[in-house]
N, C-alpha and C. Protein backbone atom coordinates (compact mmCIF):
# COMPACT_ATOMS: atom_id res chain seq x y z
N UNK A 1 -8.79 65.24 115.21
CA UNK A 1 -8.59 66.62 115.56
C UNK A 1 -8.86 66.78 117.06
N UNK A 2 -8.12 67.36 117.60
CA UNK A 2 -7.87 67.53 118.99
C UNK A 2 -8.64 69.01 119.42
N UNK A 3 -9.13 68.71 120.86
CA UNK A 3 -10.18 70.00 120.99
C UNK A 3 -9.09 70.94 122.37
N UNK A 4 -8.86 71.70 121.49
CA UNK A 4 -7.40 72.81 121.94
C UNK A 4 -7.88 74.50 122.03
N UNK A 5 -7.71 75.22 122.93
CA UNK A 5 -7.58 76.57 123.41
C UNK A 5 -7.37 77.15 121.85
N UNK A 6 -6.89 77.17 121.25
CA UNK A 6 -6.04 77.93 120.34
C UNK A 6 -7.24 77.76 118.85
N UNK A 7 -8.45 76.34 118.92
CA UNK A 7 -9.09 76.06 118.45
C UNK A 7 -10.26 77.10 118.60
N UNK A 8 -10.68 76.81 120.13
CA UNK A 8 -11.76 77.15 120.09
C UNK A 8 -11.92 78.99 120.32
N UNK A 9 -10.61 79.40 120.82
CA UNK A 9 -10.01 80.51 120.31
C UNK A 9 -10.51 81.08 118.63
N UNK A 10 -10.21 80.30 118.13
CA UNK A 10 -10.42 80.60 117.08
C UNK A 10 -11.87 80.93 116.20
N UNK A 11 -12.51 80.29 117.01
CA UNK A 11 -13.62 80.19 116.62
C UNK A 11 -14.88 81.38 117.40
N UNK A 12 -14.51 82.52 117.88
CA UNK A 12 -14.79 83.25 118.71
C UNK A 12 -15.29 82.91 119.68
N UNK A 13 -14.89 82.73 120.25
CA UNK A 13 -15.75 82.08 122.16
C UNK A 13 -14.57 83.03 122.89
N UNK A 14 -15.15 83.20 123.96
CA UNK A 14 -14.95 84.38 125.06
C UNK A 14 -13.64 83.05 126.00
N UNK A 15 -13.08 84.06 126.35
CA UNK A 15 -12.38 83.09 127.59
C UNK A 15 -13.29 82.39 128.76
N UNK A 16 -14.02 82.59 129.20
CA UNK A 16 -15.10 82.07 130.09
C UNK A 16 -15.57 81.13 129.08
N UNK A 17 -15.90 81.21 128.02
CA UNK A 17 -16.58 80.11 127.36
C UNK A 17 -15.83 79.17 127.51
N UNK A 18 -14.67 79.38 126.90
CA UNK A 18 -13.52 78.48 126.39
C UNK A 18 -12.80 77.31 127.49
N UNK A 19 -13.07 78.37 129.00
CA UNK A 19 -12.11 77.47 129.84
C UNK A 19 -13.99 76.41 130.29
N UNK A 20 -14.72 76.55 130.11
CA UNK A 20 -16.08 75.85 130.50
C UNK A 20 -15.94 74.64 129.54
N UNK A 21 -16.12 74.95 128.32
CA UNK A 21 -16.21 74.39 127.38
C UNK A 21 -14.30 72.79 127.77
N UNK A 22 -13.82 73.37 128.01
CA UNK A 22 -12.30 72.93 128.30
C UNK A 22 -12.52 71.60 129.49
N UNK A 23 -12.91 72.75 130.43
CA UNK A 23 -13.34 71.62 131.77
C UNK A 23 -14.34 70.60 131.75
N UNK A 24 -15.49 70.84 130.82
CA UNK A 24 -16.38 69.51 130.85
C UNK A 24 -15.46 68.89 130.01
N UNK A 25 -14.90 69.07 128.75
CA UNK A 25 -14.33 67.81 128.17
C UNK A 25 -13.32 67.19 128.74
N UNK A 26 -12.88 67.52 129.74
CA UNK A 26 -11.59 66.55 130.54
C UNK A 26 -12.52 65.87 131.21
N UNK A 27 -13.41 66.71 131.77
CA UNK A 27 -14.33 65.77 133.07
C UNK A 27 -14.46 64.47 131.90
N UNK A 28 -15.16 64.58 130.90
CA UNK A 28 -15.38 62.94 130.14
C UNK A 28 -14.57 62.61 129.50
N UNK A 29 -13.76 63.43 129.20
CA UNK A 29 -12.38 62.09 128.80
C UNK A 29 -11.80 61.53 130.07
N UNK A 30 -11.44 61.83 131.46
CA UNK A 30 -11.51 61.20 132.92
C UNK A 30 -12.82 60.22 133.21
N UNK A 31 -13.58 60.70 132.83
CA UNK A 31 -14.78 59.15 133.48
C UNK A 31 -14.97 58.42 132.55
N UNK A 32 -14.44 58.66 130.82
CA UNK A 32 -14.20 57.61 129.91
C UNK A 32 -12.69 56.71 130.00
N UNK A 33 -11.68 57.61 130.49
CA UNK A 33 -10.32 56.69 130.79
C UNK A 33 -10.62 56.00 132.05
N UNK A 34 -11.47 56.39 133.14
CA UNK A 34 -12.05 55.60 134.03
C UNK A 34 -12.89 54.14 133.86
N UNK A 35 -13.82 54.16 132.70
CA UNK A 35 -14.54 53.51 131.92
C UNK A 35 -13.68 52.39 131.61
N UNK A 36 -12.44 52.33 130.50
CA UNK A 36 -11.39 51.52 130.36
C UNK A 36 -10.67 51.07 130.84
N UNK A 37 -10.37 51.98 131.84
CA UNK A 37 -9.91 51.22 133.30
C UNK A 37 -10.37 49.73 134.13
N UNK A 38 -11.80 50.45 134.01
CA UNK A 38 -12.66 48.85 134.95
C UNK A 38 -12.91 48.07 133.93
N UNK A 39 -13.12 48.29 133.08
CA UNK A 39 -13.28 47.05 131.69
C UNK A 39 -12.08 46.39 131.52
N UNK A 40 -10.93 47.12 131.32
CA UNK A 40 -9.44 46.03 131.46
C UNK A 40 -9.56 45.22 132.28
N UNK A 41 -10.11 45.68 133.88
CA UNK A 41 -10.06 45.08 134.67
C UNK A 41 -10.66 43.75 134.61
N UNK A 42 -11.71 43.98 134.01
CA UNK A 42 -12.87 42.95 133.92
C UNK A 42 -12.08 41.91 132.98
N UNK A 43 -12.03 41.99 132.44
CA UNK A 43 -10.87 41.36 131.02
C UNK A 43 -10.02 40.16 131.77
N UNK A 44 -9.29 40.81 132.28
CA UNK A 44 -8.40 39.97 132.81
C UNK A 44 -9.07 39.09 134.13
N UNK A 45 -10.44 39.66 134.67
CA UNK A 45 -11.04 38.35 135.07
C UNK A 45 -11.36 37.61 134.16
N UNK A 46 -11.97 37.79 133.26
CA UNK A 46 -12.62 37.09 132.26
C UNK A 46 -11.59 35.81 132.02
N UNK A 47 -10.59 36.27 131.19
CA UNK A 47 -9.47 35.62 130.43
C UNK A 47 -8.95 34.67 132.06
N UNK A 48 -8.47 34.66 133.15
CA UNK A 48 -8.78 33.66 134.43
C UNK A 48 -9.75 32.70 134.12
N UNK A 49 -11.34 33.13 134.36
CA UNK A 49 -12.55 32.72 134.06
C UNK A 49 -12.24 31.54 133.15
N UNK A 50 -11.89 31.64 131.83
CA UNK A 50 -11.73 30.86 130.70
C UNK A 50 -10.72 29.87 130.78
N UNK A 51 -9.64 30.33 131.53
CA UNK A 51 -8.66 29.37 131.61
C UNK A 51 -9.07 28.58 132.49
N UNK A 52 -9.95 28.65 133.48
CA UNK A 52 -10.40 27.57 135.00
C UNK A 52 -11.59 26.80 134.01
N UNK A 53 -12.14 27.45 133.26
CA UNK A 53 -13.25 26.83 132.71
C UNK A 53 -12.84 25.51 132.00
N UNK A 54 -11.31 25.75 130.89
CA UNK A 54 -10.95 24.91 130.22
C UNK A 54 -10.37 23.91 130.97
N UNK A 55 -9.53 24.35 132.43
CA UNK A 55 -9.60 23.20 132.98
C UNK A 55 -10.68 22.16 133.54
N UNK A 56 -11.28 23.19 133.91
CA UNK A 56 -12.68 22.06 134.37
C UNK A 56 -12.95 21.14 133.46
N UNK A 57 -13.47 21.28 132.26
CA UNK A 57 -13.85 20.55 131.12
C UNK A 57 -12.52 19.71 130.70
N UNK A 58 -11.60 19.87 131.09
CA UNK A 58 -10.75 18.50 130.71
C UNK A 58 -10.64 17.54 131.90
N UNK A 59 -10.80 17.91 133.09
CA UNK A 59 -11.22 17.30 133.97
C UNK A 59 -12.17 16.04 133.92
N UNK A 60 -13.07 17.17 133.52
CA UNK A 60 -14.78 16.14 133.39
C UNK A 60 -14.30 15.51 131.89
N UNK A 61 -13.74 15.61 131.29
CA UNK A 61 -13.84 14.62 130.06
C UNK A 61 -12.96 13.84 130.73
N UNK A 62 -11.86 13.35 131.87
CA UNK A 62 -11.29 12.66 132.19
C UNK A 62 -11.81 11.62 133.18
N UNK A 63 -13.13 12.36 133.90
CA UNK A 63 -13.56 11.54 134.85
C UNK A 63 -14.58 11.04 133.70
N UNK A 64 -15.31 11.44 133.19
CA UNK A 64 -16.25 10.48 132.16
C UNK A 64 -15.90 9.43 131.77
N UNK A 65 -14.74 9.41 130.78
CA UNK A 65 -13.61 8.25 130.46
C UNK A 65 -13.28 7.33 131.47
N UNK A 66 -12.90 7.57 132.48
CA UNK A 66 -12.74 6.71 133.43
C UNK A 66 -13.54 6.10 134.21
N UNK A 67 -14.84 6.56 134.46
CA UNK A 67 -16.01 5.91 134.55
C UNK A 67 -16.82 5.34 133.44
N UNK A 68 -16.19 5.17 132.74
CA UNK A 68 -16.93 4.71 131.54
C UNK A 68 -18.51 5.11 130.77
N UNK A 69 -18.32 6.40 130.50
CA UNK A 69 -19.04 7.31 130.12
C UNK A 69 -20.48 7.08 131.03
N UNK A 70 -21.36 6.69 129.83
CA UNK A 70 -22.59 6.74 130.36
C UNK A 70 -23.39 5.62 130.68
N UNK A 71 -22.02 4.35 131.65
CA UNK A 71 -22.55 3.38 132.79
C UNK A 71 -22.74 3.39 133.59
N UNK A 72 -22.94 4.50 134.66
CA UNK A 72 -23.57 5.32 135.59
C UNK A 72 -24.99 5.00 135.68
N UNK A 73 -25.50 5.29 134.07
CA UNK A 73 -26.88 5.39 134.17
C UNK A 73 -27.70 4.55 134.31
N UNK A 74 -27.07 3.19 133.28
CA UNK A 74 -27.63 1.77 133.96
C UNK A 74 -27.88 0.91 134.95
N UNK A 75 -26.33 1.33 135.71
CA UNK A 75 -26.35 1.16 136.96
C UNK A 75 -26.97 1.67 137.64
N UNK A 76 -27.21 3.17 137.88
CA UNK A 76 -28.20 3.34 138.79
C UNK A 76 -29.66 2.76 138.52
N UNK A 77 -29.94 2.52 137.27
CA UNK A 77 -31.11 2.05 136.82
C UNK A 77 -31.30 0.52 137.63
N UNK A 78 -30.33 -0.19 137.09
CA UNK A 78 -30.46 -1.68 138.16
C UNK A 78 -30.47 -1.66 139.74
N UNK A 79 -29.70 -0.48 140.30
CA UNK A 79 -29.66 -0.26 141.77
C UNK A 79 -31.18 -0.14 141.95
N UNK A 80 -32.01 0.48 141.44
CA UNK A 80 -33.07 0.95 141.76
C UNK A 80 -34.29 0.39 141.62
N UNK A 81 -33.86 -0.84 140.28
CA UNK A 81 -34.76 -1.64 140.47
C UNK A 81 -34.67 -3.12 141.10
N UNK A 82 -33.58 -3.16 141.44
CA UNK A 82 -33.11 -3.92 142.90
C UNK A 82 -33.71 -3.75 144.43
N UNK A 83 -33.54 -2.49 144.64
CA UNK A 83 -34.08 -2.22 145.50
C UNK A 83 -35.80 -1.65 145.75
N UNK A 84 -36.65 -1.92 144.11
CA UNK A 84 -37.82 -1.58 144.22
C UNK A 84 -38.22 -2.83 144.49
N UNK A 85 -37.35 -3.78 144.03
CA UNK A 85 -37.60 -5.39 144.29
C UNK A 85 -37.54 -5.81 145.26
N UNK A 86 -36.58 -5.43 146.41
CA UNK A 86 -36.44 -5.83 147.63
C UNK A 86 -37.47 -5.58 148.74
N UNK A 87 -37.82 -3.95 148.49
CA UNK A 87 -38.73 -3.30 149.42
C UNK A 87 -40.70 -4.03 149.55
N UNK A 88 -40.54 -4.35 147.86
CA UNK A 88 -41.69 -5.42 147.72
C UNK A 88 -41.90 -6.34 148.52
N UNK A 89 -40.07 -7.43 148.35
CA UNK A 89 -39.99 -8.84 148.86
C UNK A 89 -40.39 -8.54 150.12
N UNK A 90 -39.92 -7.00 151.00
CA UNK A 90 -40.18 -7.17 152.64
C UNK A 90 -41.89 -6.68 152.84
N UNK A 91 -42.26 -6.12 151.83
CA UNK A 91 -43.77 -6.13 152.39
C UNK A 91 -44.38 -6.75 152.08
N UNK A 92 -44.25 -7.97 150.69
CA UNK A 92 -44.63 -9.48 150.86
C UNK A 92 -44.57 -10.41 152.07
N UNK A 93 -43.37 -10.12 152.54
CA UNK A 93 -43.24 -10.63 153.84
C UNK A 93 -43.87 -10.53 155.19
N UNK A 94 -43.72 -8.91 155.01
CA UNK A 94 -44.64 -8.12 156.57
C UNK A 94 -45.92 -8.85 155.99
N UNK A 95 -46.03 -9.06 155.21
CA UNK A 95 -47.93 -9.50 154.83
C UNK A 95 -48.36 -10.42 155.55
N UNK A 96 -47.17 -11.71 154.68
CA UNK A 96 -47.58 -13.04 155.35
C UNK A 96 -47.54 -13.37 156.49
N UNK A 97 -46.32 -12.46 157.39
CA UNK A 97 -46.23 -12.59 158.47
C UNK A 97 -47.77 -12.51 159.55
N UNK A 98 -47.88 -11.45 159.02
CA UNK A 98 -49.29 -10.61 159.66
C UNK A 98 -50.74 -11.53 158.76
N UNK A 99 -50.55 -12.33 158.10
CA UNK A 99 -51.67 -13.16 157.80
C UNK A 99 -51.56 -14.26 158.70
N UNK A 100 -49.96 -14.67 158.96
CA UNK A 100 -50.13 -16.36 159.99
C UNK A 100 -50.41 -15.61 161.23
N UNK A 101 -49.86 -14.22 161.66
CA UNK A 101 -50.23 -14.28 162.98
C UNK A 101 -52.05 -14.13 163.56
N UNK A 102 -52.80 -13.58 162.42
CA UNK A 102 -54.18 -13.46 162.15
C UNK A 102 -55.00 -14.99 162.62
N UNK A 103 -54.29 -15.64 161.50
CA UNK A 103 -54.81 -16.96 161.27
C UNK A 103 -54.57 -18.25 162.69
N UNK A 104 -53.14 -17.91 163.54
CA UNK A 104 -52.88 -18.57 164.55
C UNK A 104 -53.75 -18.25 165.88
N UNK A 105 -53.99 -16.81 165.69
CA UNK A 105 -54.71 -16.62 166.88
C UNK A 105 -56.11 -17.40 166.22
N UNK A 106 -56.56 -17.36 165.34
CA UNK A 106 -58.08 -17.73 165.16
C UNK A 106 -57.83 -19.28 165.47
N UNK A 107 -56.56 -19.81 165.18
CA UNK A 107 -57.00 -21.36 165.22
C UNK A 107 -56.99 -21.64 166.78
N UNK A 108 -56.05 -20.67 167.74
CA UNK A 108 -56.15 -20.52 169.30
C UNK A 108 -57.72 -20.07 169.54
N UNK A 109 -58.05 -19.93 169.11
CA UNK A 109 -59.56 -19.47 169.45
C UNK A 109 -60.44 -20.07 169.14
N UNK A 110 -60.22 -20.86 168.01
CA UNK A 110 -60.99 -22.20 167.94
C UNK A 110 -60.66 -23.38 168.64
N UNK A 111 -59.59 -23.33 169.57
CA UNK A 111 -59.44 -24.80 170.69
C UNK A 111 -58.59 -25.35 170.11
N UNK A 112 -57.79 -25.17 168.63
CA UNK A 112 -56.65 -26.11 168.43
C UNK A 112 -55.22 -25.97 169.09
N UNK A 113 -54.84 -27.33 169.65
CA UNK A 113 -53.59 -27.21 170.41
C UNK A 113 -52.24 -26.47 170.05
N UNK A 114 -51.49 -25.73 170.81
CA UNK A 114 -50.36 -25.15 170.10
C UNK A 114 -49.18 -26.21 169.01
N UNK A 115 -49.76 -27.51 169.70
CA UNK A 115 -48.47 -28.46 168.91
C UNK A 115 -49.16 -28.60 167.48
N UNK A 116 -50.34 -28.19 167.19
CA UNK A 116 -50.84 -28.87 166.16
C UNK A 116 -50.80 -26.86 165.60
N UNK A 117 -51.26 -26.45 165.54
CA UNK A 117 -50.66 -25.19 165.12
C UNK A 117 -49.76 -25.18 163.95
N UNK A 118 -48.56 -25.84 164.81
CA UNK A 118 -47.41 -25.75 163.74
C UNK A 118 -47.47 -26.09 162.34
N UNK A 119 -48.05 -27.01 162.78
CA UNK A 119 -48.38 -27.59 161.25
C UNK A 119 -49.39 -27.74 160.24
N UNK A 120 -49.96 -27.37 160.93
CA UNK A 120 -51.07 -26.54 159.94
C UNK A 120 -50.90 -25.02 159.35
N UNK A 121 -49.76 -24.32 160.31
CA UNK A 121 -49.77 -23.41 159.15
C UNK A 121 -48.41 -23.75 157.89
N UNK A 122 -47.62 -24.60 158.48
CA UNK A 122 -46.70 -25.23 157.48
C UNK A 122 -47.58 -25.81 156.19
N UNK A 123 -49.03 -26.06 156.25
CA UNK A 123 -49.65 -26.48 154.65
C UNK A 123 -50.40 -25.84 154.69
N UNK A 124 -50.76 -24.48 155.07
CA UNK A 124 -51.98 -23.45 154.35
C UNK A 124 -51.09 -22.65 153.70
N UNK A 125 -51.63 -22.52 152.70
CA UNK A 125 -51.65 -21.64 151.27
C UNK A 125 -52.30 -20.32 152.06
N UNK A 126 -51.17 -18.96 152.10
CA UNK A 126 -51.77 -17.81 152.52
C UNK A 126 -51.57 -17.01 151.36
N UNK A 127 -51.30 -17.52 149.83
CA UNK A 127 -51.37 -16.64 149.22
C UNK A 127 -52.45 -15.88 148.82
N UNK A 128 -54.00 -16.86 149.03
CA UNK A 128 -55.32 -15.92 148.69
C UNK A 128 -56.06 -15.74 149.77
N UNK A 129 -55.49 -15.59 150.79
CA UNK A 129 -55.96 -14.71 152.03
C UNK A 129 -55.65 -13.12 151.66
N UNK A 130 -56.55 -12.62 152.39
CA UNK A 130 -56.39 -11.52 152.45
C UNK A 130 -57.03 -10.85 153.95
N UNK A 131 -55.92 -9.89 154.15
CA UNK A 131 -56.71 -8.61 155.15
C UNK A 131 -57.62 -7.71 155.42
N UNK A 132 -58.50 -7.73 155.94
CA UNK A 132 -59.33 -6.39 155.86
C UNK A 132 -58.77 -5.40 157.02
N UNK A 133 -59.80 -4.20 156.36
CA UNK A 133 -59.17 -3.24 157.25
C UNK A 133 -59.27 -2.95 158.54
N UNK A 134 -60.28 -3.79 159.42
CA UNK A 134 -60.04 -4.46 160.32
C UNK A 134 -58.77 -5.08 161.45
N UNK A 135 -58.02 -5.75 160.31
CA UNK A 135 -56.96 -6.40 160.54
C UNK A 135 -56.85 -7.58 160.78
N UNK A 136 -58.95 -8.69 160.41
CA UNK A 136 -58.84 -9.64 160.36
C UNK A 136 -59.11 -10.09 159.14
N UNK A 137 -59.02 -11.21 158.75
CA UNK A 137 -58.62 -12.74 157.61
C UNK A 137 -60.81 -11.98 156.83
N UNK A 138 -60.70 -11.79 155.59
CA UNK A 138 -61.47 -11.59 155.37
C UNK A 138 -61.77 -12.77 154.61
N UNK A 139 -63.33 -12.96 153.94
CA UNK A 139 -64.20 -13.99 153.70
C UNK A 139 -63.96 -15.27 154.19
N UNK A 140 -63.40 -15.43 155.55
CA UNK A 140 -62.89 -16.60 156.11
C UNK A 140 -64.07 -17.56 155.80
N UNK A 141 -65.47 -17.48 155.59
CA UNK A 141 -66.03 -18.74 156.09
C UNK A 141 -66.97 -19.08 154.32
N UNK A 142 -66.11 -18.19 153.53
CA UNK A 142 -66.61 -18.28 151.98
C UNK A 142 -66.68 -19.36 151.26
């Protein structure tokens, strides 16, 4: 049922009532056809939205497949423990380095010749040396 002059006419209301009564209900049927307005609008982003979405996701199921799902993960797993291995091997290294150079100056300081040097550190075992914080050869005379 439709809200009509001839209605509310009917129903005794004054002309002043009637045209009041008249004008607010357009005002909200206008800011409700307004209402549907921006919601269509929205809609048809939406329905965009969904269609980019579905492409995305066939995308990514295409790059998955082709990388061979989830060998990524191993791999990075071996990269990493490759390289936790390596970073070791070089501060194993910086070690020993910094233990012969410890140990060469001490044997220069004890009067042994540079030719003989050589070869003495070619047969010391520097694996149970150690550094103090110092930066010299600790329990050397143990």
């Amino acid at each position: 049922m439709a809200l009509t002059r001839s209605m509310l006419n009917g129903m005794g209301l004054t002309a002043d009532q009637i045209s009041a009564i008249i004008e607010a209900h357009t005002e909200t049927v206008e800011g409700l056809k307004a209402s549907v307005k921006e919601a269509e609008k929205k809609a048809e982003g939406y329905d965009a939205l969904v269609a980019e979405k579905g492409k995305l996701e066939k995308k990514y199921e295409a790059l998955k497949e082709a990388s061979g799902s989830d060998d990524w993960k191993a791999k990075y797993e071996k990269e990493k423990a490759d390289f936790k291995a390596y970073k070791d091997e070089q501060a194993n290294k910086k070690a020993m380095d910094d233990k012969k150079a410890v140990y060469t100056e001490l044997l220069k300081d004890a009067g042994i010749s540079e030719k003989r040097i050589d070869s003495i550190l070619r047969v010391t075992d520097f694996t149970n040396m150690e550094l103090g914080e110092d930066g010299k050869l600790k329990d050397i005379f143990a």
